[in-house]
Protein backbone atom coordinates (compact mmCIF):
# COMPACT_ATOMS: atom_id res chain seq x y z
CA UNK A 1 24.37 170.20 88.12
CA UNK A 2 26.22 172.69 90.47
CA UNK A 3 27.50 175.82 88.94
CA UNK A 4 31.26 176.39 89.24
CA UNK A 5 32.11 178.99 91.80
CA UNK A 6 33.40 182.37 90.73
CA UNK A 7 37.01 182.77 92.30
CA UNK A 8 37.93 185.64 94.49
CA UNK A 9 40.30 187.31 92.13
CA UNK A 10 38.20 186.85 89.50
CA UNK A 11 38.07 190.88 88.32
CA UNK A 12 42.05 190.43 88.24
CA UNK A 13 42.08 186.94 86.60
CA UNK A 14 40.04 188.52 83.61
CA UNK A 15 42.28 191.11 83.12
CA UNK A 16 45.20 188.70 83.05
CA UNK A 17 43.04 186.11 80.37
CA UNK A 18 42.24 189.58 78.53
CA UNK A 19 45.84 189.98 78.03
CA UNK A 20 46.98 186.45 76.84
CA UNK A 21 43.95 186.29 74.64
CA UNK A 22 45.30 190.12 73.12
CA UNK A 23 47.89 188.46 71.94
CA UNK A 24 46.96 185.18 70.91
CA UNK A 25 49.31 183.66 73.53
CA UNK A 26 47.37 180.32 73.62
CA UNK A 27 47.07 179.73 69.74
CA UNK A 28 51.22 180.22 69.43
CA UNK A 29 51.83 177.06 66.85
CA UNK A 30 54.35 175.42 69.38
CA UNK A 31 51.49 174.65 72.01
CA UNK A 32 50.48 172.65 69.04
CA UNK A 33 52.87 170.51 69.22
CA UNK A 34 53.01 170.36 72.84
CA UNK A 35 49.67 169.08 73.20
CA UNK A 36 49.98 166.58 70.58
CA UNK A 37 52.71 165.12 72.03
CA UNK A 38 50.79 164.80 75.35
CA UNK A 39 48.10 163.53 73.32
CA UNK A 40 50.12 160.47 71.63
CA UNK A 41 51.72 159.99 74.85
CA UNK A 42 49.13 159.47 77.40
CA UNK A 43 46.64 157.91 74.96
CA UNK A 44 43.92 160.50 75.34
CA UNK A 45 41.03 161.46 72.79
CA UNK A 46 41.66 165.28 73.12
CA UNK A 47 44.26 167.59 74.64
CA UNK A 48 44.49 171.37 74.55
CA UNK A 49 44.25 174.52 76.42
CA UNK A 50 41.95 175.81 77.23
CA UNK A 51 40.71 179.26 78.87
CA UNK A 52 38.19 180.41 81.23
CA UNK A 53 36.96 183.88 80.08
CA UNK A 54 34.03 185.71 81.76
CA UNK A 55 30.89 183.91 80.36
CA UNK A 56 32.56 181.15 77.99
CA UNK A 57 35.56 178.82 77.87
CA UNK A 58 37.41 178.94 74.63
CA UNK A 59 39.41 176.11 73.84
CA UNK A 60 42.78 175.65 71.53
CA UNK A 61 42.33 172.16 70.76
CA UNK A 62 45.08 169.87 69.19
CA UNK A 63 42.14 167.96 66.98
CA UNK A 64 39.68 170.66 66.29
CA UNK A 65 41.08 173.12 63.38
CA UNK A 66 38.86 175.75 64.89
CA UNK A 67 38.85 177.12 68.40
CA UNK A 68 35.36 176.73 70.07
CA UNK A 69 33.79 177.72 73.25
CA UNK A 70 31.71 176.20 75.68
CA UNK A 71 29.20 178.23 77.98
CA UNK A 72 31.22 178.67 81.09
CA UNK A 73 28.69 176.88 83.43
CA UNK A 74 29.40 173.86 81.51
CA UNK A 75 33.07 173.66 81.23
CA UNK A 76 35.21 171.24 83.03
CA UNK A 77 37.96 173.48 83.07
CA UNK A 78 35.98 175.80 85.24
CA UNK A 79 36.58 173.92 88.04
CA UNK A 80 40.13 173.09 87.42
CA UNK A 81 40.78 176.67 87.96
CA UNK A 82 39.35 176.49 91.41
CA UNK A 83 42.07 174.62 93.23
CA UNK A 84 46.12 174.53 92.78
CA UNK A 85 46.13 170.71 92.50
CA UNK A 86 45.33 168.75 88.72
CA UNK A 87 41.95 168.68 88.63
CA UNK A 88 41.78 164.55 87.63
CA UNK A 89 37.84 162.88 87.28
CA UNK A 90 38.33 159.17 86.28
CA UNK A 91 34.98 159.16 85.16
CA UNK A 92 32.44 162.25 84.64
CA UNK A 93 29.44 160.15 84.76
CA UNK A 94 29.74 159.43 88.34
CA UNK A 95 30.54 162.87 89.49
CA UNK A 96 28.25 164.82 91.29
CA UNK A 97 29.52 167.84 89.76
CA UNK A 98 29.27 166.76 86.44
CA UNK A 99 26.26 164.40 85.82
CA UNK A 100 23.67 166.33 84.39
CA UNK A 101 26.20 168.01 82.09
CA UNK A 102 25.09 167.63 78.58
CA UNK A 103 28.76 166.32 77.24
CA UNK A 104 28.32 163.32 80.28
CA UNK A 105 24.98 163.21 79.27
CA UNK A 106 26.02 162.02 76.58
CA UNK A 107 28.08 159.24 77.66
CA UNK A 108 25.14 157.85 79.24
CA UNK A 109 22.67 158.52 76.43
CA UNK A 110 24.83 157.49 73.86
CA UNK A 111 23.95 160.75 72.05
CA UNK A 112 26.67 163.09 71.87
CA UNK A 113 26.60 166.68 72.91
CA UNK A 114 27.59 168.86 69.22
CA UNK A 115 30.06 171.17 69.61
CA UNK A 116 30.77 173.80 66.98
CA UNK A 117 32.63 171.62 64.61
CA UNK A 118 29.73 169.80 64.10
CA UNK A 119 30.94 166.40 65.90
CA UNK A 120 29.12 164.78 68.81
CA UNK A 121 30.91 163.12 71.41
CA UNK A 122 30.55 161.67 74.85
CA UNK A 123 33.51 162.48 77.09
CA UNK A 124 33.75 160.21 80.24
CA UNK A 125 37.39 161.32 81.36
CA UNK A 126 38.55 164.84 81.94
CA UNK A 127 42.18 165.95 83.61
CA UNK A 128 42.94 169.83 83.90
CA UNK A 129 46.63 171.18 85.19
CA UNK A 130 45.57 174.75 85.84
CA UNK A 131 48.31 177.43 83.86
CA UNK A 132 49.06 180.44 85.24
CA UNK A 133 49.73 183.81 84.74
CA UNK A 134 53.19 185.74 85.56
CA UNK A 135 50.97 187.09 89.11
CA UNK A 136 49.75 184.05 89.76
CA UNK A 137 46.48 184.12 88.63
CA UNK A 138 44.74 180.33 87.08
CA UNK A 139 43.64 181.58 83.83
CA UNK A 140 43.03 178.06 82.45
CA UNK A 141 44.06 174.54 81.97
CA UNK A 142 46.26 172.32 80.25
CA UNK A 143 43.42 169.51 79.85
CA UNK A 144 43.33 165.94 78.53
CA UNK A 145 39.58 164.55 77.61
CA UNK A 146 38.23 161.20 77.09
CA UNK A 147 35.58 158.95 75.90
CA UNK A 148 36.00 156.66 78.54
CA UNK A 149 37.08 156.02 82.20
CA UNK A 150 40.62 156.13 82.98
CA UNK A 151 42.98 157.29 85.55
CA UNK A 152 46.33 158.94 85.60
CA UNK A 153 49.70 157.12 86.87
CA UNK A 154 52.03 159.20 89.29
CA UNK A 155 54.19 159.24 86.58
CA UNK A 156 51.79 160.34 84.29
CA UNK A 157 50.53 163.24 86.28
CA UNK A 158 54.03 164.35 86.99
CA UNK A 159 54.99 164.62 83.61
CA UNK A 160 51.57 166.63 82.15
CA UNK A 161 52.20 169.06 85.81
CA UNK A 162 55.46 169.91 83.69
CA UNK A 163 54.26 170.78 80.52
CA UNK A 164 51.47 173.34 82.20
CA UNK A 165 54.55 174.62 83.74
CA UNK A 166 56.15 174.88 80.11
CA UNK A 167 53.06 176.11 78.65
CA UNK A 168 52.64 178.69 81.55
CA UNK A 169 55.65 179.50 81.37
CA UNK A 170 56.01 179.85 77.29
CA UNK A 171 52.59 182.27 77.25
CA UNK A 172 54.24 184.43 80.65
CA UNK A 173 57.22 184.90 77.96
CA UNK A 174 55.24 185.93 75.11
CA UNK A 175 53.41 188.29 77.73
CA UNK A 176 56.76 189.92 78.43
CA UNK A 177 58.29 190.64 75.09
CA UNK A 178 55.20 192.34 74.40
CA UNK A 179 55.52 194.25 77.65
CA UNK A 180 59.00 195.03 77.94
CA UNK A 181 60.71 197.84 76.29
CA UNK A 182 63.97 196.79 77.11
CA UNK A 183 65.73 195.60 74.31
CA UNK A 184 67.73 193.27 75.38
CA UNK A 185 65.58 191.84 77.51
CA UNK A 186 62.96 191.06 74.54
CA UNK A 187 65.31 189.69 72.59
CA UNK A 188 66.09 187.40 75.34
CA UNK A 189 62.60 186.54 75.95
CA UNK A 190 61.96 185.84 72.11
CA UNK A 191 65.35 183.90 71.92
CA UNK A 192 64.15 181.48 74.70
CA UNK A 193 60.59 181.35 73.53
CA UNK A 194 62.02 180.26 70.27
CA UNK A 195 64.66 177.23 71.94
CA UNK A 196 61.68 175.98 73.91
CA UNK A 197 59.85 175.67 70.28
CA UNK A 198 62.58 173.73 69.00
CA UNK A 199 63.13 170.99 71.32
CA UNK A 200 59.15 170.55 71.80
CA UNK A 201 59.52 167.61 69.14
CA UNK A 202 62.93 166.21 70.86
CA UNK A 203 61.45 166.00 74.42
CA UNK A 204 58.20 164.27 73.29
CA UNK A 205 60.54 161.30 72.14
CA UNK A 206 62.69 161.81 75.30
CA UNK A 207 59.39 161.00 77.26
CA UNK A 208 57.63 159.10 75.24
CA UNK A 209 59.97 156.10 74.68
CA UNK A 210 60.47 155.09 78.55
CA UNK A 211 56.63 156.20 79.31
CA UNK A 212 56.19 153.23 76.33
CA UNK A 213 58.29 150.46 77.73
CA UNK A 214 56.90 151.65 81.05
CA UNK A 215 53.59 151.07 79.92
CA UNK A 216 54.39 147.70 78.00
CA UNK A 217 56.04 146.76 81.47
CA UNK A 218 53.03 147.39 83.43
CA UNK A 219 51.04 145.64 81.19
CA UNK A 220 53.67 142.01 81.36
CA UNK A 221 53.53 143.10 85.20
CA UNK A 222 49.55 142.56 85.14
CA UNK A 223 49.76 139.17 83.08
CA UNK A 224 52.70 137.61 85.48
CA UNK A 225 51.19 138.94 88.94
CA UNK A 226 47.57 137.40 87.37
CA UNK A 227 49.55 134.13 86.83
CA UNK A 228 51.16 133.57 89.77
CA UNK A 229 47.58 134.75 91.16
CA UNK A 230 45.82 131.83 89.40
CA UNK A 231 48.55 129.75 90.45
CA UNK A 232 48.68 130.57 94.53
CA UNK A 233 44.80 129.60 94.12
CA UNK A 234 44.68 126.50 92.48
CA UNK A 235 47.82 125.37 94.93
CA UNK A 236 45.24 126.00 97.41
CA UNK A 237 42.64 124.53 95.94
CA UNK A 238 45.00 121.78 95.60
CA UNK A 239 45.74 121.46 99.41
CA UNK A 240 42.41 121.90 100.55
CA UNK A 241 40.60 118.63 102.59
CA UNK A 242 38.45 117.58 99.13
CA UNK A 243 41.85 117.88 97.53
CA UNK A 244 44.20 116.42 99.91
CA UNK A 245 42.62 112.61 98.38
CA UNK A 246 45.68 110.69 96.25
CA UNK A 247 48.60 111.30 99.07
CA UNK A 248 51.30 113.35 99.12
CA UNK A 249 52.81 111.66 95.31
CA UNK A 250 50.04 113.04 93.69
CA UNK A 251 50.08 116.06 94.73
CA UNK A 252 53.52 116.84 94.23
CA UNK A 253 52.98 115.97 90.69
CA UNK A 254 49.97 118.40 90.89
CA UNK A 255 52.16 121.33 92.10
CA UNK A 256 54.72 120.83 89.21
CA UNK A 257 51.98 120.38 86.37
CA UNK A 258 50.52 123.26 87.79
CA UNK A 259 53.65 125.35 88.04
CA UNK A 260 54.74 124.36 84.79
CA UNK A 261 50.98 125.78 83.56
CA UNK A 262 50.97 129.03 85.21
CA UNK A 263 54.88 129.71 83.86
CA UNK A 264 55.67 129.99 87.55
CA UNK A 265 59.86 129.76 86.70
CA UNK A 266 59.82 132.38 83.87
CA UNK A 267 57.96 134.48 85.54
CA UNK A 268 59.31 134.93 89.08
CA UNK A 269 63.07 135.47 86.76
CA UNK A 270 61.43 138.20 84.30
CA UNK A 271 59.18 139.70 87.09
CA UNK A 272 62.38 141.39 88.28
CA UNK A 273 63.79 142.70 85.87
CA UNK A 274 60.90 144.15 84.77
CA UNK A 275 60.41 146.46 87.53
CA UNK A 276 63.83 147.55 87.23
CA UNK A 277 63.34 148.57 83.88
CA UNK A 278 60.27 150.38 84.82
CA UNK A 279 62.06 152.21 87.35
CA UNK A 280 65.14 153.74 84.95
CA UNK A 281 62.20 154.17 82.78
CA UNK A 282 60.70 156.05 85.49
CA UNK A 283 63.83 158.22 86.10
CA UNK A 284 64.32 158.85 83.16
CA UNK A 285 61.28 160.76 82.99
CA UNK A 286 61.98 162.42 86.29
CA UNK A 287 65.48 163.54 85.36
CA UNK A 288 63.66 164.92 82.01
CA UNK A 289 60.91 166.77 83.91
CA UNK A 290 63.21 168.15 86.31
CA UNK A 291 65.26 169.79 83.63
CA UNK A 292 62.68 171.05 81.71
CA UNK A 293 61.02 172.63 84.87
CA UNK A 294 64.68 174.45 85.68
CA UNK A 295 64.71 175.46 82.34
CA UNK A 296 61.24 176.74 82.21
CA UNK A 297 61.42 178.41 85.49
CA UNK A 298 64.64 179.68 85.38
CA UNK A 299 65.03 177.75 88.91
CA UNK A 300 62.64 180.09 90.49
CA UNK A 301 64.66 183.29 90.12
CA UNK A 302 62.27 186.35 89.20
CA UNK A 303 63.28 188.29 85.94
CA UNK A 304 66.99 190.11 86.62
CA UNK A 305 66.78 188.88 90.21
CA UNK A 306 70.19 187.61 91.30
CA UNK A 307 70.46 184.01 93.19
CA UNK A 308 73.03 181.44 94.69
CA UNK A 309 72.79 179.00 91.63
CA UNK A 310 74.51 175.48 91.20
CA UNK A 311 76.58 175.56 87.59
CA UNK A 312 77.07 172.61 87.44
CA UNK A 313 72.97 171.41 87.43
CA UNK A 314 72.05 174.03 85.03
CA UNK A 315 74.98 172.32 82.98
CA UNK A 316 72.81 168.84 83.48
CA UNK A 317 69.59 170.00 82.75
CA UNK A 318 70.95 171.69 79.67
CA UNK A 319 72.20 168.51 78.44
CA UNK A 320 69.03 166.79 78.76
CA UNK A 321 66.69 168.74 77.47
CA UNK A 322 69.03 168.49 74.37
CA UNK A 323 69.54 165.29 74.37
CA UNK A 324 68.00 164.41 71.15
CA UNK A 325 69.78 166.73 69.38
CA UNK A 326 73.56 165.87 69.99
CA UNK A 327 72.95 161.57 70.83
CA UNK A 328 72.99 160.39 67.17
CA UNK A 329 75.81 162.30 66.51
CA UNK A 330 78.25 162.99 69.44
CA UNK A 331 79.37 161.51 72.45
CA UNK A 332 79.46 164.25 75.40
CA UNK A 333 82.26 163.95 77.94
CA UNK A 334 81.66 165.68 81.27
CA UNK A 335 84.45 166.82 83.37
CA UNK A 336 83.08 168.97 86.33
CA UNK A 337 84.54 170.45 89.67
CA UNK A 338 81.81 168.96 92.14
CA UNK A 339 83.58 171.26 94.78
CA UNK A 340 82.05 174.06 92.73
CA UNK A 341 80.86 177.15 94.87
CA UNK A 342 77.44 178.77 93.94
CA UNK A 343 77.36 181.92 91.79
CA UNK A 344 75.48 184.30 92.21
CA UNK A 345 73.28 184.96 89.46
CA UNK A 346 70.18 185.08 87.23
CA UNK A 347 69.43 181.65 87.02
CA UNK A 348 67.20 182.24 83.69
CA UNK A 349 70.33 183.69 82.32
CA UNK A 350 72.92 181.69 82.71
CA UNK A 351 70.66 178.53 81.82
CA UNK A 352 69.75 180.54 78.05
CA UNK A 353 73.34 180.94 77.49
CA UNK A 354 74.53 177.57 78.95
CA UNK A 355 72.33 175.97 76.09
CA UNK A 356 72.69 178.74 73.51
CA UNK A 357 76.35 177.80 73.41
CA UNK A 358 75.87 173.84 73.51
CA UNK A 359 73.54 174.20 71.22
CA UNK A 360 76.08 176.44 68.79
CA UNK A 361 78.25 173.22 69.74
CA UNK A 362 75.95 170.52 68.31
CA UNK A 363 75.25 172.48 64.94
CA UNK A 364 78.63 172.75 64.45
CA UNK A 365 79.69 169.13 64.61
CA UNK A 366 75.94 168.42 62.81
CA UNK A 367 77.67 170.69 60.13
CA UNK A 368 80.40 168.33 59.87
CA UNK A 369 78.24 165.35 59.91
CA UNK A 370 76.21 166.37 56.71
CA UNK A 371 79.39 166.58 54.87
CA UNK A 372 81.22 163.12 56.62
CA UNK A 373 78.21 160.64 57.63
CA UNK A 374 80.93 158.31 59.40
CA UNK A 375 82.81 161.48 61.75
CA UNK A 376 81.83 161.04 65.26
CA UNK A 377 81.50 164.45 67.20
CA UNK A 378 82.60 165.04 70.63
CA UNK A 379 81.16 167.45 73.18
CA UNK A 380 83.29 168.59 76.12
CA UNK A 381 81.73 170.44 79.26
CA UNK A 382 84.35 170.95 82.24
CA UNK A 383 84.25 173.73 85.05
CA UNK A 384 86.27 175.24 87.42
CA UNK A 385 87.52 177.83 89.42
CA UNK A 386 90.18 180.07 88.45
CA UNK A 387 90.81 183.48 89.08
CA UNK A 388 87.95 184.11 91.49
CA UNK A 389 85.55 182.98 88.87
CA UNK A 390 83.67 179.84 87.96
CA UNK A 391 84.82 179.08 84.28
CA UNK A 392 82.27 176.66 82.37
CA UNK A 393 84.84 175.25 78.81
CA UNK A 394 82.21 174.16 76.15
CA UNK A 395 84.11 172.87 73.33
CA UNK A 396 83.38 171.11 70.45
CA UNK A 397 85.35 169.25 67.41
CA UNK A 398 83.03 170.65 64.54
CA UNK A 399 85.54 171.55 62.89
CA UNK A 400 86.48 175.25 63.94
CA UNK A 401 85.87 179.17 63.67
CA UNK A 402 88.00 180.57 61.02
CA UNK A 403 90.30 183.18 62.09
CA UNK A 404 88.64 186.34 59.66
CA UNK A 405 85.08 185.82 61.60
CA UNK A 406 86.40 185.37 64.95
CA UNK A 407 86.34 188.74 66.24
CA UNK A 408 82.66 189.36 64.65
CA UNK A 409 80.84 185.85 66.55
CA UNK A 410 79.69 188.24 69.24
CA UNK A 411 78.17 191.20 66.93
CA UNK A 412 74.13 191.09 67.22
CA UNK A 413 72.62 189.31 63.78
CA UNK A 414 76.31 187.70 62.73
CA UNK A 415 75.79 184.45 61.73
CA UNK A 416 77.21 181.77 59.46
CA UNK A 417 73.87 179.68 59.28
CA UNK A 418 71.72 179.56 56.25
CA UNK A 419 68.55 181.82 56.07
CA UNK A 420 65.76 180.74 58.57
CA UNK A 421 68.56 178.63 60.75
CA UNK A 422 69.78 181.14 63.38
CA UNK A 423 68.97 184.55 63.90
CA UNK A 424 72.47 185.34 64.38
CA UNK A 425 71.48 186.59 68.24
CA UNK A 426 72.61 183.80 70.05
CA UNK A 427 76.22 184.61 70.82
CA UNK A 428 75.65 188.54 70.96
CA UNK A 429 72.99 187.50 73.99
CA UNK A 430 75.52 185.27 75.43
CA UNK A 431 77.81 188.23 75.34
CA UNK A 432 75.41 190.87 76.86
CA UNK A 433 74.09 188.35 79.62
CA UNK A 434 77.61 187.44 80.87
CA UNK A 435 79.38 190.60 80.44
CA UNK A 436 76.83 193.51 81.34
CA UNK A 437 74.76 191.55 83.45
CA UNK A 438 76.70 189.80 85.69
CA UNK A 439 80.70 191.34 84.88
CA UNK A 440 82.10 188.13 83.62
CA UNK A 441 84.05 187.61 80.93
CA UNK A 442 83.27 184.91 77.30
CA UNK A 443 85.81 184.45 75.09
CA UNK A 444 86.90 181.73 72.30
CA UNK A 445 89.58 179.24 71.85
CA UNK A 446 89.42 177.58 68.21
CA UNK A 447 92.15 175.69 66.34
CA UNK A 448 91.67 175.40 62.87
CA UNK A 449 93.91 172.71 62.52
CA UNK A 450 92.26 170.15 64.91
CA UNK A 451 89.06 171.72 64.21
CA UNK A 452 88.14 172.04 67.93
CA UNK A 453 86.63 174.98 69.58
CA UNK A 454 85.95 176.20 72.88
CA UNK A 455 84.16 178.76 74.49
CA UNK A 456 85.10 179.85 77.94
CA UNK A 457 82.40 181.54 80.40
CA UNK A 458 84.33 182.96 83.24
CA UNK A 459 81.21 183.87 85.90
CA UNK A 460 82.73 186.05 89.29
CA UNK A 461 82.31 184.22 92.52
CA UNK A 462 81.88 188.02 93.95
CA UNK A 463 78.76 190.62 93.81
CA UNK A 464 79.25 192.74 91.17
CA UNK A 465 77.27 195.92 90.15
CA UNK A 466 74.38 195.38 87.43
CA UNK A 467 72.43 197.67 85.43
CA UNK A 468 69.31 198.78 86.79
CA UNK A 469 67.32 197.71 83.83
């Protein structure tokens, strides 16, 4: 069995997994439910994280309540960290690399290798998206395990590449609030760390339901193309010179016995629309993925680093990624300039306070809905350009701001929400991000009597001076 190589950088890497492993990055409870969502979805045994340290690999498993480690020379995910690209082995057993490893052993042996939990198991399937750290550096994997042979779809391999972004991503952000000692910017930090917690549950369902009529699709896809298979051959068979004996009458009663067997009609109707479902069911996974990678990433932008950025996109991917949390109970109408001119920006930013304040839309009109199960809410989004700035009009019909809190919405820790249901930052981030980072303006529309609301986010189409920290 060949011993993983030791990468280049590896005196850096260990100080980066020294860090994330100071503070518990990989055990935060929300990877938790990231990986069991993967888990569910694709099917597999095991998922987790997992990360390479100098001598061991330590893994945070989503079905082991402790966190064991594996000799280094022996983990899979030591090799995953060797190469950008998803390290994906459809079956262990029948890898050179892997063979004589005592958890393939297994598979073979039928004795399972006993990790500390005191289980045995034979794992014949391994997949590890590599995570990185803020500089770069592969200090582990996202990884999905197996007791038996199986390979990943394009799909499927798309969509786990996006949650080791998120996961990446969610540990570089605990990282930074730890680091930085700018206030503001920590609070930011925690306030996203804490959205992308909250619609972990929401986005599983997002994916999950298409990747399951996908996968139920596939499967009628396999049983029609295997029909009209069988049926091709036997016409042959039919045609063929021992066959040809009884005239052309008989075998045309042949063909339509045997097309009438093989369910040659239903099929070639249903075959079609199959495939198109599988394809919205496909993009809508894409369209999902995409947002959650702008959100995650902050559409590439480094931290305070100003960019040309697309409003109207960031308005998009905010809207799906919170999708389950306004489409039982609102209908969203969209009414946005595609003239639009790019703004220049933090990306990160503007997409925190884009959903902060759809988000401060839905629990308003989810307000109303405890209280009225019949009222339907409505979420408007527009944009334009007025005044030399883009203007982005989130309003919703939850029934209003009363006039004696209005002027305190934007005050740090104000909040109308019940204990442990906002932290009352929200809106005072909103306020700092727009106004003292980038020199726009936010300001609120409500009337009582209709019981709409809007908030206006006026963004300058100009360069405008920002703080230095």
């Amino acid at each position: 069995m060949p011993a993983p190589e030791i990468p280049e950088n590896e005196e850096e890497r260990l100080r980066a997994v020294e860090m994330y492993e100071a503070i518990s990055a990989p055990a935060h409870s929300s990877f938790k439910k990231i990986t069991e969502l993967i888990r569910d979805t694709m099917g597999a045994f095991d998922t987790g994280i997992s990360i390479v340290k100098k001598d061991t690999v330590r893994y945070y498993s989503c079905i082991l309540e402790k966190d064991p480690s594996v000799p280094r020379e022996l983990a899979f995910s030591s090799f995953a960290i060797l190469q950008e690209e998803p390290l994906v082995v459809w079956d262990l057993s029948k890898d050179e690399r892997f063979v004589d490893n005592p958890f393939v052993e297994s598979a073979i042996k039928k004795n399972g290798f006993t990790m500390a939990d005191g289980v045995s198991r034979p794992y014949r399937f391994y997949a590890g998206f590599p995570l990185k750290s803020t500089d770069g550096y592969r200090i582990g994997a996202l990884y999905l395990l197996d007791v038996r042979p199986r390979d990943l779809s394009p799909t499927q391999i798309m969509i786990l590449q996006a949650f080791a972004s998120l996961v990446s991503s969610h540990m570089n952000l605990a990282v930074e609030v730890q680091l930085r000692k700018d206030e503001h910017t920590a609070r930011l930090l925690a306030d996203k760390m804490s959205s992308i917690g909250r619609f972990t549950a929401g986005i599983a369902h997002e994916v999950n339901t298409p990747m399951q009529f996908i996968s139920m699709n596939n499967r009628f896809l396999k049983e029609g193309v295997g029909a009209l298979s069988n049926f091709i051959n036997e016409i042959g068979d039919l045609f063929a010179p021992e066959g040809t004996h009884g005239g052309a009458h008989k075998a045309s009663a042949d063909v339509a016995q045997l097309t009438k067997k093989h369910d040659v009609a239903y099929y070639s109707t249903e075959l079609q629309e199959t495939i198109q479902q599988s394809r919205v069911g496909i993009d809508r996974v894409t369209g999902l993925i995409n947002a959650l990678k702008t959100f995650s990433h902050g559409g590439g932008s480094g931290a305070g680093q100003h960019v040309p950025a697309h409003v109207n996109e960031a308005i998009r991917a905010a809207l799906l990624i919170s999708r389950h949390e306004w489409k039982d109970i609102a209908e969203v109408e969209l009414t946005l300039d595609e003239t639009l001119p790019a703004v220049n920006c933090c990306e990160g930013e503007i997409h925190q306070v884009l959903l902060n304040l759809i988000i401060n839309a839905i629990d308003a009109i989810q307000t109303r809905v405890l209280v009225d199960s019949e009222f339907k809410g409505l979420l408007q989004v527009r944009t334009f350009v007025a005044n030399g700035c883009v203007v982005v009009a989130i309003s919703d019909n939850g029934g209003g701001i009363p006039e004696s809190i209005q002027a305190k919405i934007f005050e740090p820790f104000f909040t109308t929400k019940d204990v442990g249901k906002g932290s009352g930052q929200g809106l005072a981030l909103c306020w700092d991000i727009v106004v003292r980072r980038h020199g726009g303006r936010i300001h609120l529309e409500t009337d009582t009597a209709t019981g709409i609301s809007a908030f206006y986010l006026h963004l300058p189409l100009k360069e405008v001076l920002r703080p230095n920290h």
